[in-house]
C-alpha atoms as a PDB file:
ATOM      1  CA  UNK A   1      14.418 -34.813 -21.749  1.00  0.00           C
ATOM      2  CA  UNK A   2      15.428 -34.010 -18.227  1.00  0.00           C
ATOM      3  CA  UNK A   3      16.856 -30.753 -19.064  1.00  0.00           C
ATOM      4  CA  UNK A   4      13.803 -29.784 -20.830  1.00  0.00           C
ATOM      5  CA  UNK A   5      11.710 -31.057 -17.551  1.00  0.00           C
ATOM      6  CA  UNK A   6      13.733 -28.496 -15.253  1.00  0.00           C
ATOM      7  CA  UNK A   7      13.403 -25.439 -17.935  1.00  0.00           C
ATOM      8  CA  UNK A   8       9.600 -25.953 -17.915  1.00  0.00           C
ATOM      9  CA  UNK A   9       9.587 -25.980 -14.285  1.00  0.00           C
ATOM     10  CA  UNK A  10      11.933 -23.271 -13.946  1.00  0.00           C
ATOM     11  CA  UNK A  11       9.705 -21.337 -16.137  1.00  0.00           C
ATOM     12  CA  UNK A  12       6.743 -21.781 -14.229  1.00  0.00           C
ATOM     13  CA  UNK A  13       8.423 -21.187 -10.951  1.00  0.00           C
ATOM     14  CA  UNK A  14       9.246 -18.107 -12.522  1.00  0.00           C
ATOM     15  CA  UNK A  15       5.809 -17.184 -13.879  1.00  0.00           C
ATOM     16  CA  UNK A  16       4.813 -17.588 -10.276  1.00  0.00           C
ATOM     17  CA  UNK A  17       7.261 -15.310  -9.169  1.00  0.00           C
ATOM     18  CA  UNK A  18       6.627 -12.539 -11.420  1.00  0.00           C
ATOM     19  CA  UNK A  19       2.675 -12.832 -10.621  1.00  0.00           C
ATOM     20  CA  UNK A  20       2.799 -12.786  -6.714  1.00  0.00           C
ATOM     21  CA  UNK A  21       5.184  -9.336  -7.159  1.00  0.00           C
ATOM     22  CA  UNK A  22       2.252  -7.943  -9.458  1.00  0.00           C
ATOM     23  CA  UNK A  23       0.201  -8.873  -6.430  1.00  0.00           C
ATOM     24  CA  UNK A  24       1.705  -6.934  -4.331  1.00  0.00           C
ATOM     25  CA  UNK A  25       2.473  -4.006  -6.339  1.00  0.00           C
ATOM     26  CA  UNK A  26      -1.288  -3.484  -6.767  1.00  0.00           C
ATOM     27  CA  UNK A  27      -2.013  -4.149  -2.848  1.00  0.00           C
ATOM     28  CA  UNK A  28       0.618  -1.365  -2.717  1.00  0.00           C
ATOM     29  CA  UNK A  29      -0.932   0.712  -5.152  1.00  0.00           C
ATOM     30  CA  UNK A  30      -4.301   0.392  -2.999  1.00  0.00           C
ATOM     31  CA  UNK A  31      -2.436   1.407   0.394  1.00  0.00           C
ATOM     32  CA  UNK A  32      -1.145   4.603  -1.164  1.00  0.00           C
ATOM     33  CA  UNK A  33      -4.079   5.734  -2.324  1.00  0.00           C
ATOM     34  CA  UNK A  34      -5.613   5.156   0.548  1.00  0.00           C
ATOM     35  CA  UNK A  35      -2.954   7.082   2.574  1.00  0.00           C
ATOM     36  CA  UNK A  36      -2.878   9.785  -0.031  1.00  0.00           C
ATOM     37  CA  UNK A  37      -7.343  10.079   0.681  1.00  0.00           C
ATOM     38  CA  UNK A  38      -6.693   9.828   4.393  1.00  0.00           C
ATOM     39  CA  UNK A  39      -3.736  12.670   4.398  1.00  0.00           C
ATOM     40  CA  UNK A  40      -6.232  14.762   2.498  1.00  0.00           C
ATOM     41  CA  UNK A  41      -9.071  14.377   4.898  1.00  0.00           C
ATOM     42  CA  UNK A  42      -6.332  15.394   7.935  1.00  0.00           C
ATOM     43  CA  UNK A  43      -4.840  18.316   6.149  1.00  0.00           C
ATOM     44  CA  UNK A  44      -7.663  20.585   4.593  1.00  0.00           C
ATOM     45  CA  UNK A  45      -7.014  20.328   0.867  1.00  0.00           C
ATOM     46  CA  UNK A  46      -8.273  21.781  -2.440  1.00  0.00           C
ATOM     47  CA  UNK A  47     -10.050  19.027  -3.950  1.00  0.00           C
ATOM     48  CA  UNK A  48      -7.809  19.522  -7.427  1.00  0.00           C
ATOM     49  CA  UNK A  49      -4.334  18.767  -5.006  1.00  0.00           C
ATOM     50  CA  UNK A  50      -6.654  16.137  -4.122  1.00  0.00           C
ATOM     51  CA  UNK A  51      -7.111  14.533  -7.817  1.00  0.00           C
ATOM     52  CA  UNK A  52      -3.882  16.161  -8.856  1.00  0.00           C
ATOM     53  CA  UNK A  53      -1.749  14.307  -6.417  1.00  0.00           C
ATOM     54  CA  UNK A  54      -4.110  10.838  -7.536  1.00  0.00           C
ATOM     55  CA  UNK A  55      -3.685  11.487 -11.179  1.00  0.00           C
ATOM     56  CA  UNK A  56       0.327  11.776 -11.291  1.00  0.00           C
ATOM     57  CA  UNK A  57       0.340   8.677  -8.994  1.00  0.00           C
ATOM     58  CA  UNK A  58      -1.457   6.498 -11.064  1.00  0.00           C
ATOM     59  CA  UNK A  59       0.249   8.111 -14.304  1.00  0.00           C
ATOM     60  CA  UNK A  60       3.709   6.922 -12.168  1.00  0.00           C
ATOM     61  CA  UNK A  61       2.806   3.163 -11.519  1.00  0.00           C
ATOM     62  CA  UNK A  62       0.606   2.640 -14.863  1.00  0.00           C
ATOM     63  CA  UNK A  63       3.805   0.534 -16.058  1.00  0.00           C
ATOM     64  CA  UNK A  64       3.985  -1.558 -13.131  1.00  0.00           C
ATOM     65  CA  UNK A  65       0.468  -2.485 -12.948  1.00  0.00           C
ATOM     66  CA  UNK A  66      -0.287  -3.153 -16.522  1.00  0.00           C
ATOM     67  CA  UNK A  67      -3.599  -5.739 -16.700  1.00  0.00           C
ATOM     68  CA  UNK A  68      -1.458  -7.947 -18.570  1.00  0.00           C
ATOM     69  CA  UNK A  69      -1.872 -12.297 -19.023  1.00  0.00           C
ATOM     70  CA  UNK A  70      -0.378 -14.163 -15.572  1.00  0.00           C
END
């Protein structure tokens, strides 16, 4: 009974884990998009570099931010 005690709270400690590293993937993936609008606004850019550099970032970290269950 005890070892089944310490699984289930190993589990959940580990559920934990893995949901505060989501969080901060996607506080991540907010900061560099933010960089990537504020480089474009210091550096004159065509608009399609612009959504071009956007798109293949978000196609990159899709699989890491997956709206998944916590």
């Amino acid at each position: 009974m005890l070892v089944v005690v310490l699984l289930v709270g190993l589990l959940l400690m580990f559920r934990d884990l893995f949901a505060e590293c989501r969080n901060l993937l996607i506080l991540r993936h907010a900061k560099v998009r933010q960089f990537i609008y504020f480089a474009s606004s210091k550096v004159e850019l065509p608009s399609e570099v612009l959504v071009g550099s956007i798109f293949v970032y978000d196609s990159f970290s899709k699989h890491f931010l997956r709206e998944g269950s916590d």
